[in-house]
C-alpha atoms as a PDB file:
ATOM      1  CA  UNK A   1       3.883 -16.228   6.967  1.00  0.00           C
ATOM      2  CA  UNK A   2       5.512 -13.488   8.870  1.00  0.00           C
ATOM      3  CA  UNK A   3       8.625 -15.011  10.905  1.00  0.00           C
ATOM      4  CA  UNK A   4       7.671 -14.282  14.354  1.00  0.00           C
ATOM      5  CA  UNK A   5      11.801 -13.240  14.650  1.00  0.00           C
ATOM      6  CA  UNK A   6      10.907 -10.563  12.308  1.00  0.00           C
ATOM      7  CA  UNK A   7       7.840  -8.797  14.528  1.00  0.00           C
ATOM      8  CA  UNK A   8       9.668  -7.435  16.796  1.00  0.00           C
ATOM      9  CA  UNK A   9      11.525  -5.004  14.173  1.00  0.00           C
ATOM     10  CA  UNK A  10       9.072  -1.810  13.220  1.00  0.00           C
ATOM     11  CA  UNK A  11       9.863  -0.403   9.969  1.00  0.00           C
ATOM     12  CA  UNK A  12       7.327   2.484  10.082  1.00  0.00           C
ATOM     13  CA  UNK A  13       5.282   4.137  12.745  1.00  0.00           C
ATOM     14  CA  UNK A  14       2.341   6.347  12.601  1.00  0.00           C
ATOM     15  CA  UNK A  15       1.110   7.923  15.540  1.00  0.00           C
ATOM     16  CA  UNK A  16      -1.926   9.707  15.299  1.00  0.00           C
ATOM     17  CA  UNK A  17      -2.006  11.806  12.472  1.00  0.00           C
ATOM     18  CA  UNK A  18      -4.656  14.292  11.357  1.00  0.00           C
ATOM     19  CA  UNK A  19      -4.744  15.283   7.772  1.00  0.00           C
ATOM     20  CA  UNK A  20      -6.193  18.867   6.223  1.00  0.00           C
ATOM     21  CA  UNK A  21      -6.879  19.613   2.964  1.00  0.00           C
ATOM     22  CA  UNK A  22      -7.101  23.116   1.867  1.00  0.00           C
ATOM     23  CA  UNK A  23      -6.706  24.099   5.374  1.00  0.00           C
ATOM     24  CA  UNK A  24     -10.273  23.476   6.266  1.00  0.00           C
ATOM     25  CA  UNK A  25     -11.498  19.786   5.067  1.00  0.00           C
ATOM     26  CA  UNK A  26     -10.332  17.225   7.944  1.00  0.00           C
ATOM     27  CA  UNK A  27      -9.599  13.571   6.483  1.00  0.00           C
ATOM     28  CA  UNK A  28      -7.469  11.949   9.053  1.00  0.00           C
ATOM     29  CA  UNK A  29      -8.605  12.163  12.331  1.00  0.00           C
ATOM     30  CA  UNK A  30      -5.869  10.350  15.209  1.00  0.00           C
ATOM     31  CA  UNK A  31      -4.920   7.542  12.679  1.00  0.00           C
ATOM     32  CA  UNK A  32      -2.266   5.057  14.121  1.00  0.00           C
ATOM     33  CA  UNK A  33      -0.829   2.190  12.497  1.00  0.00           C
ATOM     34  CA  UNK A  34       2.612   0.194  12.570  1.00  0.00           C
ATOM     35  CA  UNK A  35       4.530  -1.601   9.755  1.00  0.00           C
ATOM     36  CA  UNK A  36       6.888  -4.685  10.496  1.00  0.00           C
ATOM     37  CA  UNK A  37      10.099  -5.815   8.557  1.00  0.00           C
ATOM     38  CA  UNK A  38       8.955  -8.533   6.125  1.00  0.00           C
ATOM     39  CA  UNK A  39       5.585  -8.666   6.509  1.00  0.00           C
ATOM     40  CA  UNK A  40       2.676  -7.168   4.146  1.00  0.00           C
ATOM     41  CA  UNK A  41      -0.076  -5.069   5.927  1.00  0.00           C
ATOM     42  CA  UNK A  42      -3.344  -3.842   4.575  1.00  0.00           C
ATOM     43  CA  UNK A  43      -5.065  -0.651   5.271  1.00  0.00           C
ATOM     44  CA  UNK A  44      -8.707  -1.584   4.220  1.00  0.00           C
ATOM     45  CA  UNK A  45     -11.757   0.186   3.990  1.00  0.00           C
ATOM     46  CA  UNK A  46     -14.533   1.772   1.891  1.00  0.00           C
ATOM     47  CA  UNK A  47     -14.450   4.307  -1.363  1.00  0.00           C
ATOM     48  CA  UNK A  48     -13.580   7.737   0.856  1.00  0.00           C
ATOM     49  CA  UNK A  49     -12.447   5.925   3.935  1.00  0.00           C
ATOM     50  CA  UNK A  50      -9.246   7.512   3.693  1.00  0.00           C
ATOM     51  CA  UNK A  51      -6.738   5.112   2.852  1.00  0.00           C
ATOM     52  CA  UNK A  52      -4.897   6.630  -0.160  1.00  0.00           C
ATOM     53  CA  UNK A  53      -4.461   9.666   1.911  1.00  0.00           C
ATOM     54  CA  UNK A  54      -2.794   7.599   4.503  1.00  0.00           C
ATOM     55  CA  UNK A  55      -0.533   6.300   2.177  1.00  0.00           C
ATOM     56  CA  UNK A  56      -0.137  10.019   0.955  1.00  0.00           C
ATOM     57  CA  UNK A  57       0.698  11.606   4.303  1.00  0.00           C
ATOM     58  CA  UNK A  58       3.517   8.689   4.646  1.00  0.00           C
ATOM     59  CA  UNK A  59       5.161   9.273   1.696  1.00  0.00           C
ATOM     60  CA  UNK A  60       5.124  13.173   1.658  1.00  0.00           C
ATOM     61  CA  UNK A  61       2.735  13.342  -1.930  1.00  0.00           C
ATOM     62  CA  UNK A  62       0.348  15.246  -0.013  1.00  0.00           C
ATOM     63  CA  UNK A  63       1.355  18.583  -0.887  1.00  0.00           C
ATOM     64  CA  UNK A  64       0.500  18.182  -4.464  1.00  0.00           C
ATOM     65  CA  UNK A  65      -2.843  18.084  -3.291  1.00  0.00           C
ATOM     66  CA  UNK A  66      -2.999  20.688  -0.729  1.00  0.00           C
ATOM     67  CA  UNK A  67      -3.055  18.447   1.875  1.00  0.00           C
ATOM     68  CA  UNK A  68      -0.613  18.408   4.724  1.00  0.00           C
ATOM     69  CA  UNK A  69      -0.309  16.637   8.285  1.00  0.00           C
ATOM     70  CA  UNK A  70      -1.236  18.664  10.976  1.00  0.00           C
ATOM     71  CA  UNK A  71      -0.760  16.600  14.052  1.00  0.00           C
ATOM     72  CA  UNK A  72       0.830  13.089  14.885  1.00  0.00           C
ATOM     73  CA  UNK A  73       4.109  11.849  14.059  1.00  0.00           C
ATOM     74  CA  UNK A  74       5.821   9.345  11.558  1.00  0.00           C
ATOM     75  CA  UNK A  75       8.730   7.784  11.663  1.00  0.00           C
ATOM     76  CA  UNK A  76      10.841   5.309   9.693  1.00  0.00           C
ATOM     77  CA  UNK A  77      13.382   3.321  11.455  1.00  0.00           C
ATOM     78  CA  UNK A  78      13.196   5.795  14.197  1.00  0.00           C
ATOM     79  CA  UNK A  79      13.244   8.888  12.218  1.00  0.00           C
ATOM     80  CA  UNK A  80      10.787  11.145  11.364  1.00  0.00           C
ATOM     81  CA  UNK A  81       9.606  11.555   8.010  1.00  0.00           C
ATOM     82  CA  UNK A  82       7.181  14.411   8.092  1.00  0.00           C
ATOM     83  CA  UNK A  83       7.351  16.748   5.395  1.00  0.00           C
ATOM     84  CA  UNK A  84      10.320  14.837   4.013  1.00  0.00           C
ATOM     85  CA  UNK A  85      10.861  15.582   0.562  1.00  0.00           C
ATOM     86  CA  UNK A  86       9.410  12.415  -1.766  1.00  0.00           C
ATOM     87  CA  UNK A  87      12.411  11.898  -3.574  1.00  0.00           C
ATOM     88  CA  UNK A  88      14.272  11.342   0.166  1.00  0.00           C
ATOM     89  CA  UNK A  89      11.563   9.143   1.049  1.00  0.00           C
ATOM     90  CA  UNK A  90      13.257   6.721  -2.461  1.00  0.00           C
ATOM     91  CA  UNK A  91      16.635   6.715  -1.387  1.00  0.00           C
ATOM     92  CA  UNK A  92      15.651   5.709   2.206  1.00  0.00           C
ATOM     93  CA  UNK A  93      13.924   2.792   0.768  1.00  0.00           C
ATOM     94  CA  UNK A  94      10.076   3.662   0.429  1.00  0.00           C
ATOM     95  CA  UNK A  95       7.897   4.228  -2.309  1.00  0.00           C
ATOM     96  CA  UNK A  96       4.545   4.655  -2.966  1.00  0.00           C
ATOM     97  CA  UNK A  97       2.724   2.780  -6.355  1.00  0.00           C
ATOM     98  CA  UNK A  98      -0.241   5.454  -6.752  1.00  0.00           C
ATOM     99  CA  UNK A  99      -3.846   4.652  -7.234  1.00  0.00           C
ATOM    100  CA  UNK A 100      -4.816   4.133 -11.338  1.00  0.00           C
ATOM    101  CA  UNK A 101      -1.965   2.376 -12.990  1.00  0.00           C
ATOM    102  CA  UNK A 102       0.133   5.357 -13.350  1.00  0.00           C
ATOM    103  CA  UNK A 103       2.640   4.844 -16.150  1.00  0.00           C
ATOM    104  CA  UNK A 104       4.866   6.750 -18.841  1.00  0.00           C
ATOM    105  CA  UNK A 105       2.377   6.348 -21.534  1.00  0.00           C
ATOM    106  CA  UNK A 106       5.041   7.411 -24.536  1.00  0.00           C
ATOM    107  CA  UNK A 107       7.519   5.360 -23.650  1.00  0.00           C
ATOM    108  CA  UNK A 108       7.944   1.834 -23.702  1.00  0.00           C
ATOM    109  CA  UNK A 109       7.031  -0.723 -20.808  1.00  0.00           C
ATOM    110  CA  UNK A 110      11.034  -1.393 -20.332  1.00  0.00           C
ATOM    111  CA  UNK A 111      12.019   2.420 -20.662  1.00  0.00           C
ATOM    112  CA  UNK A 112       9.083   2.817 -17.606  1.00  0.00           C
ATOM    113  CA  UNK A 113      10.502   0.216 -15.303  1.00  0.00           C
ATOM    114  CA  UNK A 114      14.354   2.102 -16.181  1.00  0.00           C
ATOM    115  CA  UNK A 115      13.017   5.352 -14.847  1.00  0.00           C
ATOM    116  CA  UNK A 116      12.584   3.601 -11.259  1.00  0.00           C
ATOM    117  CA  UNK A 117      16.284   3.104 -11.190  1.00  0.00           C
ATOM    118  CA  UNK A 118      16.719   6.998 -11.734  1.00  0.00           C
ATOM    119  CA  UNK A 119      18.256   7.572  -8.573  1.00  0.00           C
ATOM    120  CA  UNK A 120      20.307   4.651  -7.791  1.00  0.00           C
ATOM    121  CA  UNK A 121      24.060   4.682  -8.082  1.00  0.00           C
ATOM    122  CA  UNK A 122      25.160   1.002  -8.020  1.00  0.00           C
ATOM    123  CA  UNK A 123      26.128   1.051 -11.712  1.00  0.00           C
ATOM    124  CA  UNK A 124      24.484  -0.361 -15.073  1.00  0.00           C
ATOM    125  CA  UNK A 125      25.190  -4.268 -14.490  1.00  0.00           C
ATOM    126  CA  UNK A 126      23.070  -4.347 -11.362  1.00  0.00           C
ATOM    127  CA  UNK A 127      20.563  -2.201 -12.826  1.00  0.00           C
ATOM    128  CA  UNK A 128      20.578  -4.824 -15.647  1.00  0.00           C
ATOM    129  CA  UNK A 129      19.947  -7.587 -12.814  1.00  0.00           C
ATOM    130  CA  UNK A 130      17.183  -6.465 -11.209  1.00  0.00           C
ATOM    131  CA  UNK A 131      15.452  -5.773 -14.443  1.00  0.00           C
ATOM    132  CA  UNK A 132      15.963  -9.190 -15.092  1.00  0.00           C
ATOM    133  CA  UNK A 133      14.548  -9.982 -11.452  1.00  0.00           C
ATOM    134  CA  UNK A 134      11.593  -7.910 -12.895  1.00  0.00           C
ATOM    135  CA  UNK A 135      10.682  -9.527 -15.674  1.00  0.00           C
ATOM    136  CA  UNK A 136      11.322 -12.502 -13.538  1.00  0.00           C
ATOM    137  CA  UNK A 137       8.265 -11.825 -11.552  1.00  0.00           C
ATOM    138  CA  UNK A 138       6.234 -10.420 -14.180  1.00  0.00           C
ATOM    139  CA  UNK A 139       6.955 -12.250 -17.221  1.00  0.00           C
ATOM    140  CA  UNK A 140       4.051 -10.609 -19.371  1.00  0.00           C
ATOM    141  CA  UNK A 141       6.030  -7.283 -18.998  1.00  0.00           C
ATOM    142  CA  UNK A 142       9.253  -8.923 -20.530  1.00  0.00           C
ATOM    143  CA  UNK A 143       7.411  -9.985 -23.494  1.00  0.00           C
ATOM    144  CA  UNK A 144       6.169  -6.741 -24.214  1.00  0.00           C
ATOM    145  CA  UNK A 145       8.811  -4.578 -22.657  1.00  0.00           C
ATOM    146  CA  UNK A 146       9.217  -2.811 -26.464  1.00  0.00           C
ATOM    147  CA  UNK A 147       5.594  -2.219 -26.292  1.00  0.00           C
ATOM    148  CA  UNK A 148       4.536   1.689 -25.360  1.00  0.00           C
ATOM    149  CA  UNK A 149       2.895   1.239 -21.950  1.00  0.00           C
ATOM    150  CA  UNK A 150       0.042   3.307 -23.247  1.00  0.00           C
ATOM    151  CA  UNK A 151      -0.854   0.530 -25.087  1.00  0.00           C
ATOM    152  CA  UNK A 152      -0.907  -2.309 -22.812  1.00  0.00           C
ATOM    153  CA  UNK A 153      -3.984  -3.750 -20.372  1.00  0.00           C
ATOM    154  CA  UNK A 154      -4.859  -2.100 -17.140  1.00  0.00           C
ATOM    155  CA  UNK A 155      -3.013  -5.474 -15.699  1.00  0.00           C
ATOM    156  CA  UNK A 156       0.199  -5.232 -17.695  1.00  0.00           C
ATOM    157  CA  UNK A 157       0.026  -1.523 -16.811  1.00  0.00           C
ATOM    158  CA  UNK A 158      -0.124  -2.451 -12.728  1.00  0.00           C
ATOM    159  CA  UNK A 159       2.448  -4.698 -13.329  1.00  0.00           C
ATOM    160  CA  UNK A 160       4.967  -1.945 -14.638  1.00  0.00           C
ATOM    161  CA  UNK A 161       4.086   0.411 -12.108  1.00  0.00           C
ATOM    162  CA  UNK A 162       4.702  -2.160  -9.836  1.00  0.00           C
ATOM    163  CA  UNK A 163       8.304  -3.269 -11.487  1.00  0.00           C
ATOM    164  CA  UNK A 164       8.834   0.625 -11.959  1.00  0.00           C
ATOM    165  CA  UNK A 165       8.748   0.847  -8.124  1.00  0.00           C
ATOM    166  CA  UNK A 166      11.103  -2.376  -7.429  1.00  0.00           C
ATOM    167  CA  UNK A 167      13.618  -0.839  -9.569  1.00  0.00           C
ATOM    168  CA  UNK A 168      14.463   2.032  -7.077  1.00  0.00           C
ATOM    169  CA  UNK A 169      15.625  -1.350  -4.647  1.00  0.00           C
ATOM    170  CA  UNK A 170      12.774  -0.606  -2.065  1.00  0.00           C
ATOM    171  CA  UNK A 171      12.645  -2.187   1.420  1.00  0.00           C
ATOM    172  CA  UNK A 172       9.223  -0.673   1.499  1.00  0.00           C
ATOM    173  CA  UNK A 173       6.807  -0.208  -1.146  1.00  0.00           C
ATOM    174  CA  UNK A 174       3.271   1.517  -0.595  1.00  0.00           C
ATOM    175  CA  UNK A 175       0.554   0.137  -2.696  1.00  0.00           C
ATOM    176  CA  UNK A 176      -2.457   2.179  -3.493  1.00  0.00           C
ATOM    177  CA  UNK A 177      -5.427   0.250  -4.510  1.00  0.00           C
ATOM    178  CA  UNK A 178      -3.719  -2.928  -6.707  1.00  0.00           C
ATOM    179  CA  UNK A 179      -6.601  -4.424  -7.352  1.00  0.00           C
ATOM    180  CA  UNK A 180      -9.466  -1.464  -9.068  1.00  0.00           C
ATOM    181  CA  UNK A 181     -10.329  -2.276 -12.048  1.00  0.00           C
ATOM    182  CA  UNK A 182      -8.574  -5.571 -12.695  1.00  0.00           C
ATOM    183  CA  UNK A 183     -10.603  -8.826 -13.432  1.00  0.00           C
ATOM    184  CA  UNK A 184     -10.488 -11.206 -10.510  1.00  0.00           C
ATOM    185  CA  UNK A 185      -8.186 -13.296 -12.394  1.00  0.00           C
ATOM    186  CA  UNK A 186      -5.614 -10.414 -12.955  1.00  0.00           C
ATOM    187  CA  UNK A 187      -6.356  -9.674  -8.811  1.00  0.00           C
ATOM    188  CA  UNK A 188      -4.848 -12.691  -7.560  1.00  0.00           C
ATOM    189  CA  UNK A 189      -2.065 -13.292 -10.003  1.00  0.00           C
ATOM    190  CA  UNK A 190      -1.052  -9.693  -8.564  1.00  0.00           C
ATOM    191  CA  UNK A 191      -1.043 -10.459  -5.070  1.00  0.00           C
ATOM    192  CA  UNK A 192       0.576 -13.547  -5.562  1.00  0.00           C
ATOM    193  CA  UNK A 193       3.231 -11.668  -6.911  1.00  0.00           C
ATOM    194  CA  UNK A 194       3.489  -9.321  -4.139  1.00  0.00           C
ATOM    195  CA  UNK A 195       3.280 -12.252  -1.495  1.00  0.00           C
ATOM    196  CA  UNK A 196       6.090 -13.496  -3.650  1.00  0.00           C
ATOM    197  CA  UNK A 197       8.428 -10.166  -3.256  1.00  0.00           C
ATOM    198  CA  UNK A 198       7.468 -10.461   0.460  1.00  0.00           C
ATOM    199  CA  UNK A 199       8.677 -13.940   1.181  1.00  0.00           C
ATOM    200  CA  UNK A 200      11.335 -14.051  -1.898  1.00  0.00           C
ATOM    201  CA  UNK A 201      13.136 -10.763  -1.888  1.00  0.00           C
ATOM    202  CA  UNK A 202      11.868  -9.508   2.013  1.00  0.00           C
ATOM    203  CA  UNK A 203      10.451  -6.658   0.533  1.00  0.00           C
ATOM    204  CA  UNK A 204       7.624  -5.024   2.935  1.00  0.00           C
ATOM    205  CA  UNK A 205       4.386  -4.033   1.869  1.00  0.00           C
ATOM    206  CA  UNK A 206       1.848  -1.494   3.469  1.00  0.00           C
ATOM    207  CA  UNK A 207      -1.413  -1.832   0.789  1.00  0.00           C
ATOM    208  CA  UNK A 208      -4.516   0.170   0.854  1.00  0.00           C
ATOM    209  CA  UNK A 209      -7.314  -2.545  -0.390  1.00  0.00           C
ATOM    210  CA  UNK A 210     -10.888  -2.089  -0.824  1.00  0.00           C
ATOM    211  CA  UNK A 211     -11.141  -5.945  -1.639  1.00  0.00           C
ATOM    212  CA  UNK A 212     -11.511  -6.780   1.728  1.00  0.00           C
ATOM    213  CA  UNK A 213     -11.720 -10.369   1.118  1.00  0.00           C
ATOM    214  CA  UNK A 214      -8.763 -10.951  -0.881  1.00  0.00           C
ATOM    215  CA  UNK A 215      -6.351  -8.473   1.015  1.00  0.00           C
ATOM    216  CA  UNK A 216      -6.669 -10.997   4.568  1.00  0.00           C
ATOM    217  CA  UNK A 217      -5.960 -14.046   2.089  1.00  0.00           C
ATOM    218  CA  UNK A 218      -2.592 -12.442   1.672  1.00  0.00           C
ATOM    219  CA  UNK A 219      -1.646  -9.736   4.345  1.00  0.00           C
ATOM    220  CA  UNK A 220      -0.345 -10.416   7.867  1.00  0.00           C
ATOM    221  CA  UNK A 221      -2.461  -7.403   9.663  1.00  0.00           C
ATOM    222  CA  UNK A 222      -4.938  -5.323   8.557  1.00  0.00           C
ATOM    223  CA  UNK A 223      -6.391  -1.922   9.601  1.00  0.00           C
ATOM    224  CA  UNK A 224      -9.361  -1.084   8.452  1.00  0.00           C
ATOM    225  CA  UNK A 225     -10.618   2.489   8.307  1.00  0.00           C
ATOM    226  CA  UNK A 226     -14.168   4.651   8.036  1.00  0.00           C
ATOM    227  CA  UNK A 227     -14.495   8.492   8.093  1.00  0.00           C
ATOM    228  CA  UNK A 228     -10.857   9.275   8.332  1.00  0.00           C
ATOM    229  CA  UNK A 229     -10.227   6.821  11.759  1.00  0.00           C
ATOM    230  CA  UNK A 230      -9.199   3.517  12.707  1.00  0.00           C
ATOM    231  CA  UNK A 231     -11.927   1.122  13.737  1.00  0.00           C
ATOM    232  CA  UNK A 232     -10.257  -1.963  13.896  1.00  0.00           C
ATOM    233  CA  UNK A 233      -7.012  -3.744  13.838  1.00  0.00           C
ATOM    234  CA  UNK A 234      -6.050  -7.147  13.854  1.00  0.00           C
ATOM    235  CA  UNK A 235      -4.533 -10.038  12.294  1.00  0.00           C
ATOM    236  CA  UNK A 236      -5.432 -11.295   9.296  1.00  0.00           C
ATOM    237  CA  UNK A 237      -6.686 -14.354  10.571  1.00  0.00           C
ATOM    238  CA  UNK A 238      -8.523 -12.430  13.449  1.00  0.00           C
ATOM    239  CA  UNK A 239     -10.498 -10.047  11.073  1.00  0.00           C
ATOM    240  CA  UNK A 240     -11.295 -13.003   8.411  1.00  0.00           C
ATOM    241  CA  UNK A 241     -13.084 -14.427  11.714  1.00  0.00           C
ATOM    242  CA  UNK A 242     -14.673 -11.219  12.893  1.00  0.00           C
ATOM    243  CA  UNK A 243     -18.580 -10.964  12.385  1.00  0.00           C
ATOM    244  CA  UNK A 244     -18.491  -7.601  11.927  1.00  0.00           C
ATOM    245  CA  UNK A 245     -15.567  -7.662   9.102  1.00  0.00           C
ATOM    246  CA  UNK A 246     -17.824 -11.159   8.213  1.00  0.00           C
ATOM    247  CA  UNK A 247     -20.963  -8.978   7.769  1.00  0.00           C
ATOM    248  CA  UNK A 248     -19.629  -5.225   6.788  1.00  0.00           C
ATOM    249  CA  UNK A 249     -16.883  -6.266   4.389  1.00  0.00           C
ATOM    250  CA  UNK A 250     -16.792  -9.557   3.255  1.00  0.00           C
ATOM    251  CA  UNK A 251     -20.566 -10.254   2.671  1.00  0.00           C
ATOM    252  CA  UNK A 252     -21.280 -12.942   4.882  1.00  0.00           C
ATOM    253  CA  UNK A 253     -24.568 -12.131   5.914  1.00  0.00           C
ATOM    254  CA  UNK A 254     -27.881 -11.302   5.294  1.00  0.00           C
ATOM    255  CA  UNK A 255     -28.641  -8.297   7.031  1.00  0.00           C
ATOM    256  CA  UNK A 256     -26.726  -5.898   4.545  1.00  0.00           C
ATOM    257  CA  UNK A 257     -23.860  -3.043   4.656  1.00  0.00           C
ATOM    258  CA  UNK A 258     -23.766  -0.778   7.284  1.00  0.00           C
ATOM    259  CA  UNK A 259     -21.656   1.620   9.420  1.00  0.00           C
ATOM    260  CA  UNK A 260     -19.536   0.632  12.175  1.00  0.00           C
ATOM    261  CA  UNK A 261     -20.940   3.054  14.433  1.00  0.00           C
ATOM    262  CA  UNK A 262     -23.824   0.168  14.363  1.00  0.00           C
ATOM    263  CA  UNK A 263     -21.963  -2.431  15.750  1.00  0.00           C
ATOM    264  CA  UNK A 264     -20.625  -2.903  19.375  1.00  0.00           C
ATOM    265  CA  UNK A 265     -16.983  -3.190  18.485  1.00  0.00           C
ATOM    266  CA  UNK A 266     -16.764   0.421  16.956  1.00  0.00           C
ATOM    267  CA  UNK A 267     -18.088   1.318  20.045  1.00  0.00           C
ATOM    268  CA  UNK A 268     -15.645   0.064  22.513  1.00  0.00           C
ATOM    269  CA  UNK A 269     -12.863   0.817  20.069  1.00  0.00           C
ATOM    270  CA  UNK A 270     -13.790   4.269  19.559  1.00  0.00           C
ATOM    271  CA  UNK A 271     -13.543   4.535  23.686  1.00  0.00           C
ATOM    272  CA  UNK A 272     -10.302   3.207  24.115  1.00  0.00           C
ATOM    273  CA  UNK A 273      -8.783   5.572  21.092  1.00  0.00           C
ATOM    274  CA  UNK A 274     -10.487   8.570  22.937  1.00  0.00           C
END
C-alpha cells in the first residue's frame, strides 16, 4: 500500500482541463485529478469516456491528433507542462505507454526496449543494468529478446512496451489501457508487475483502465470518468464498496448498465464541480 509519508508529496496536478479536437469537438470538459509519489492511480471509465485523451493532454501527444488543451492547468512538481514538447516530458521523468501494444515491429524485442534508453546519458553499463532489471521483471521478454517484436503475443508485446518505457528511468509512467485484448491470465500477471515497479523500484503509475474490477484490486485511487468529466473519485477501497461503481462497473447487480446521470451521486457531484 501507499505509505501514508508518501501522500502528502503531489507528483502531477491537473486542474480543470478542457480538451478540443479540431477546434470544434469538446472531449474534456473541467477534468481534475492529482497523482502522488509512489502510489498507482487509475483513471477508469467506459469505451469514449475520455481517458486516453487525459493521458494525452498530460503528456503533450495531443497535437498529433489535432487536439490541444484549451483551458485548465498541469503541472509536474510545480511546473507547468502544457504544451511541453513530449520528448521534455522523458527527460523530466514521464512517459506515456500508448493504447494497442505499440512496438518496433522490425526490430527485435531487446533492440525495442534499447530505444527507451535513447535519451539517457548515464553511459552503456547502467543501460546494461536496467535491461537486466527488465528482463528481471518480465522474464518472457528475456527469453525472446532476439525475437522480432512483430512476432511475439499481444502479452509479450505489452510487456516490451512496458520495459521500452522503464528504460528511459521514469519516475512516472502513463499507462493507456494495459489490459485490451489480453486474456485474463495475461491481465493480472501484468498488473502484478506494475504493482511490483510501484512498491520495488517507487515508480508511479497514472493508468487509464476500462477493467474496472481489476484496476481497484491494484490502484490506490481511482477516478472514474463519463462524457469527458469526472464523476467520482475515491479510494480504491471506497469505490470497490460503492453501489453505484458495484452496479455500473463491476456488475454486481441485477438491474443492468446505466448512466451516472441516473444515480444520486452524479448528481450531487456534478453540483459541487459546478
Amino acid at each position: 500500500m501507499l505509505d501514508t509519508t508518501e501522500q502528502k508529496e503531489n507528483l502531477l496536478q491537473v486542474s480543470n482541463i478542457e480538451v478540443v479536437y479540431n477546434h470544434v469537438i469538446l472531449v474534456l470538459r473541467g477534468v481534475s485529478l492529482n497523482v502522488l509519489k509512489g502510489g498507482i492511480t487509475a483513471i477508469l471509465g467506459g469505451n469514449g469516456a475520455g481517458k486516453s485523451t487525459t493521458l494525452k493532454a498530460i503528456s503533450n501527444l495531443l497535437h498529433s491528433e489535432r487536439g490541444e488543451v484549451t483551458k485548465g492547468t498541469i503541472t509536474y512538481r510545480d511546473h507547468s507542462i502544457l504544451n511541453q514538447n513530449p520528448s521534455e516530458m522523458v527527460k523530466r521523468g514521464v512517459i506515456q505507454v500508448m493504447e494497442g501494444r505499440h512496438c518496433f515491429e522490425h526490430l527485435t524485442v531487446e533492440e525495442n526496449l534499447l530505444t527507451g534508453a535513447y535519451t539517457r546519458t548515464d553511459g552503456k553499463s547502467e543501460v546494461a543494468s536496467d535491461l537486466e532489471m527488465v528482463y528481471s521483471y518480465f522474464p518472457r521478454l528475456k527469453d525472446r529478446r532476439k525475437s522480432q517484436a512483430g512476432y511475439t503475443s499481444g502479452g509479450e508485446q505489452q510487456m516490451c512496451a512496458i520495459g521500452r518505457a522503464l528504460m528511459s528511468k521514469p519516475e512516472t509512467v502513463l499507462l493507456d489501457e494495459p489490459s485490451m485484448g489480453l486474456a485474463p491470465q495475461l491481465v493480472e500477471e501484468i498488473f502484478e508487475i506494475v504493482k511490483d515497479l510501484n512498491e520495488k523500484e517507487g515508480v508511479s503509475f497514472l493508468l487509464a483502465e476500462q477493467n474496472t474490477n481489476v484496476a481497484l484490486r491494484f490502484a490506490h485511487y481511482g477516478y472514474i470518468l463519463e462524457s469527458g468529466r469526472v464523476v467520482m473519485d475515491g479510494t480504491a477501497e471506497d469505490l470497490r464498496e460503492n453501489p453505484d461503481v458495484k452496479e455500473f462497473y463491476l456488475g454486481i447487480s441485477d438491474k443492468g448498465r446505466k448512466s451516472f446521470r441516473d444515480g444520486r451521486s452524479y448528481r450531487r457531484r456534478k453540483r459541487w464541480l459546478s
